[in-house]
C-alpha atoms as a PDB file:
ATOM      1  CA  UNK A   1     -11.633   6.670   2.198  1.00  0.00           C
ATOM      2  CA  UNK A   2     -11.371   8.542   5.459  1.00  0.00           C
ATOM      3  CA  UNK A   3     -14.761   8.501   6.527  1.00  0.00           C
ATOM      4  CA  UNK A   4     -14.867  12.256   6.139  1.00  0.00           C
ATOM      5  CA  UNK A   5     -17.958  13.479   4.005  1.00  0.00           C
ATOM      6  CA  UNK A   6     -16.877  15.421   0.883  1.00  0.00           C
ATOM      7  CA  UNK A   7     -19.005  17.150  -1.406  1.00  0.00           C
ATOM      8  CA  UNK A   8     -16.137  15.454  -4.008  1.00  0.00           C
ATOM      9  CA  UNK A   9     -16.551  12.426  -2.958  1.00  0.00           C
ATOM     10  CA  UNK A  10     -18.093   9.354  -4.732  1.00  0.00           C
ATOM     11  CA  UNK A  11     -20.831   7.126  -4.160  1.00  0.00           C
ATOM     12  CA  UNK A  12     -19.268   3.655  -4.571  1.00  0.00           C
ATOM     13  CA  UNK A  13     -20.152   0.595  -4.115  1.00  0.00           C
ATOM     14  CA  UNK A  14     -17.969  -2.542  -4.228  1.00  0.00           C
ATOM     15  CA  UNK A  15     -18.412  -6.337  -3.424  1.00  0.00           C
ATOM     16  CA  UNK A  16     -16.273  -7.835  -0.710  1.00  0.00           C
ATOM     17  CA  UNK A  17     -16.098 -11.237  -0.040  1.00  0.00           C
ATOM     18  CA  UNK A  18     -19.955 -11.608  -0.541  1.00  0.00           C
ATOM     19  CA  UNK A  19     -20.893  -8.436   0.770  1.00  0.00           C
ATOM     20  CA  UNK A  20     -21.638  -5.529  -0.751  1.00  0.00           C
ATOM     21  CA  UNK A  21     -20.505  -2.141   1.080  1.00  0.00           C
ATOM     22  CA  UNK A  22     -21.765   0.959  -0.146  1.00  0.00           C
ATOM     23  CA  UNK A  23     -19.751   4.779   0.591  1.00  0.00           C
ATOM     24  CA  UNK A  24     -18.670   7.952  -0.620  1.00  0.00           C
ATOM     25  CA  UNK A  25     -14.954   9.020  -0.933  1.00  0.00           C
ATOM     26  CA  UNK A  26     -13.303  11.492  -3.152  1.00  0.00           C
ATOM     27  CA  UNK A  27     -10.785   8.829  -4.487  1.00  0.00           C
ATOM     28  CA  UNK A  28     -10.905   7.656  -8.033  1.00  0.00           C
ATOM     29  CA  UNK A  29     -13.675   4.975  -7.974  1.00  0.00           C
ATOM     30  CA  UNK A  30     -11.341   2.842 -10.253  1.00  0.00           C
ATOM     31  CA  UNK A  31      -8.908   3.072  -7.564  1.00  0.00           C
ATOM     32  CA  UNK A  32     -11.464   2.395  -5.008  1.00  0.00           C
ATOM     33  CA  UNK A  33     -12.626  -1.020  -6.634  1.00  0.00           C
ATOM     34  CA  UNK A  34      -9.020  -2.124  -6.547  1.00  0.00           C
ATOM     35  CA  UNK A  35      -8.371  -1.267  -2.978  1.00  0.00           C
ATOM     36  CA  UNK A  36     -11.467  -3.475  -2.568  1.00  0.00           C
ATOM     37  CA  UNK A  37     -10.732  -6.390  -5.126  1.00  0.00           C
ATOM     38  CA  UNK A  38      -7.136  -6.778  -3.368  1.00  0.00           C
ATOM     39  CA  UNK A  39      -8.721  -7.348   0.424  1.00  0.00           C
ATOM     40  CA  UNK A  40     -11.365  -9.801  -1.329  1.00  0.00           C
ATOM     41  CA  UNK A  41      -8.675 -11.635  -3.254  1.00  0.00           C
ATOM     42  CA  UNK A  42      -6.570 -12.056   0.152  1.00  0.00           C
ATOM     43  CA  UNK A  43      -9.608 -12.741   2.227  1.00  0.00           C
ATOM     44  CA  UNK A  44     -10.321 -15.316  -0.212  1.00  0.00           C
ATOM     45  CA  UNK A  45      -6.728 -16.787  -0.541  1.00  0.00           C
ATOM     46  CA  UNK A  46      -6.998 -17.224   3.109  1.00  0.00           C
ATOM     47  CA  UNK A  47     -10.156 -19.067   3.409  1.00  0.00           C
ATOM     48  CA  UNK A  48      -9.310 -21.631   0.967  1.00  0.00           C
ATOM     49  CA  UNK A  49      -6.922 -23.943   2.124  1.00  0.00           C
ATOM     50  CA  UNK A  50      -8.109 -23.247   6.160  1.00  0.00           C
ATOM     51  CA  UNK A  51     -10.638 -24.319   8.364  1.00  0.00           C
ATOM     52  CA  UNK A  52     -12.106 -20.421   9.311  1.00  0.00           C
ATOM     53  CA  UNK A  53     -14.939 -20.572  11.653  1.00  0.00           C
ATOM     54  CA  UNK A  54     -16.027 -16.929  10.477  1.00  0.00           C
ATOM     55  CA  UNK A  55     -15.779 -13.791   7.877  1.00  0.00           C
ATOM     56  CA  UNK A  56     -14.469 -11.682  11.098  1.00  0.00           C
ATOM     57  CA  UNK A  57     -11.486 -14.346  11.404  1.00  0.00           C
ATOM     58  CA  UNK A  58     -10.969 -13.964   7.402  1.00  0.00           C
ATOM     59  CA  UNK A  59     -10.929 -10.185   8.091  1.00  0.00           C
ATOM     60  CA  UNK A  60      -8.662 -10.228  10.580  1.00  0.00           C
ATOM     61  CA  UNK A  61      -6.089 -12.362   8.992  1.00  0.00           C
ATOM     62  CA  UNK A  62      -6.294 -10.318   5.584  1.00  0.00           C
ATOM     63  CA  UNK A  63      -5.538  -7.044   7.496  1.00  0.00           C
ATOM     64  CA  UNK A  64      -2.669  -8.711   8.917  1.00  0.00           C
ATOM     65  CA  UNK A  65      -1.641 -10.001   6.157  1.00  0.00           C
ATOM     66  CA  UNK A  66      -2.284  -6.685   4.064  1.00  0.00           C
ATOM     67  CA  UNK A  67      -0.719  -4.611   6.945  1.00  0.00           C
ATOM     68  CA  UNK A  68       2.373  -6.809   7.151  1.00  0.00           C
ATOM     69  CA  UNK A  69       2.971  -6.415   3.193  1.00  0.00           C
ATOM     70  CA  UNK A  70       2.532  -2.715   3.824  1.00  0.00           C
ATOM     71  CA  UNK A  71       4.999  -2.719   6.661  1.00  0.00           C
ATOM     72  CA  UNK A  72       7.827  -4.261   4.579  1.00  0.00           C
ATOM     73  CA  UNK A  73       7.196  -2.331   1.378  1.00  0.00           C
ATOM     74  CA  UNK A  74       7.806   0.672   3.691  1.00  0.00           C
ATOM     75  CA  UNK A  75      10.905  -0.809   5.152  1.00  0.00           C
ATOM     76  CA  UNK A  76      12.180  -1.335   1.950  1.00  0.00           C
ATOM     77  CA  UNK A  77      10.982   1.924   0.499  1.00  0.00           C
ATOM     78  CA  UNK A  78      12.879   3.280   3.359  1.00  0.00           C
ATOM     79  CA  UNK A  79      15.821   1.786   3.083  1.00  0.00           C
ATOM     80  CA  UNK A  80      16.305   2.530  -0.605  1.00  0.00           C
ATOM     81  CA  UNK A  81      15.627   5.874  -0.280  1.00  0.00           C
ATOM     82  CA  UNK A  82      18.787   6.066   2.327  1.00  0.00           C
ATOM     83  CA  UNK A  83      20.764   4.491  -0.182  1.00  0.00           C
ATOM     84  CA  UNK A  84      19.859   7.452  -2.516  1.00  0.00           C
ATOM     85  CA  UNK A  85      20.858  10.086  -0.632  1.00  0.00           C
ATOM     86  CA  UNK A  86      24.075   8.074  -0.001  1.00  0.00           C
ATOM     87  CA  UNK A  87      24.467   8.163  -3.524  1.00  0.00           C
ATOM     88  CA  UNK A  88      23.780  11.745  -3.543  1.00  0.00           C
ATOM     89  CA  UNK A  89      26.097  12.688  -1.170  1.00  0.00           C
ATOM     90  CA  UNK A  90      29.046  10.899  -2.134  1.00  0.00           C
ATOM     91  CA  UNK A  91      28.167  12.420  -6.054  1.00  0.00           C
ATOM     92  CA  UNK A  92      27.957  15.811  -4.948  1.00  0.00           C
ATOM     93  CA  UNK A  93      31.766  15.462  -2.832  1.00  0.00           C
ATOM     94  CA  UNK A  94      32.898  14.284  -6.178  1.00  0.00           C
ATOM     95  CA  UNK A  95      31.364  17.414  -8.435  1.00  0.00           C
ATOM     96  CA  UNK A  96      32.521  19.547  -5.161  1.00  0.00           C
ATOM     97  CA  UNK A  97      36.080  18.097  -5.452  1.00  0.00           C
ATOM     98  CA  UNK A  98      36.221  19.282  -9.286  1.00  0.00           C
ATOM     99  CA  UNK A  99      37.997  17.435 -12.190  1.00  0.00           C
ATOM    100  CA  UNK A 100      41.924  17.596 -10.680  1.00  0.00           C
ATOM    101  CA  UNK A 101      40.930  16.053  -7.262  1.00  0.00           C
ATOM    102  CA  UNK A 102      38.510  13.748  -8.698  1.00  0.00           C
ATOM    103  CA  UNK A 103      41.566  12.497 -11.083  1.00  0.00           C
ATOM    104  CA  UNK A 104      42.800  11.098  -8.269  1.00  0.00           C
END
């Protein structure tokens, strides 16, 4: 879905919020139709409890929304993986220290 051709890549074609957009990429067309059923399920979460004046407003609020839920899984994914190597760490001074130090 990078917008590079590929001789891999699959013709799709997916429905988003009324619209059907047709492309090629080399991901798994599965995949692909999930990508695109999430943004039409947000952009139509958002439209209905507002007044939107157009589907470029709905777009834009979806992608913020999308990009902010992306943002935070990241953070998160981020700051779990720090606690990991924490963990790590403070595992590998213990097998380091052997069994008479790690006795206490």
């Amino acid at each position: 879905m990078n917008g590079i051709p590929d001789s891999r890549a699959n013709a799709i074609t997916v429905r988003i919020y009324g619209t059907e957009y047709s492309f090629r990429s080399p991901q798994d067309p599965d995949y692909v139709k999930t990508v695109a059923d999430t943004v039409d399920q947000e952009m139509r979460r958002l439209s209905e409890n507002r007044v939107v004046k157009s589907t470029l407003e709905v777009s834009v609020l979806a992608s913020m929304h999308l990009a902010d839920e992306l943002l935070q899984t990241r953070k998160k994914l981020h700051e779990v993986l720090q606690r990991v190597d924490q963990t790590t760490e403070a595992m590998a001074k213990i097998l380091d220290a052997g069994p008479s130090e790690a006795a206490g």
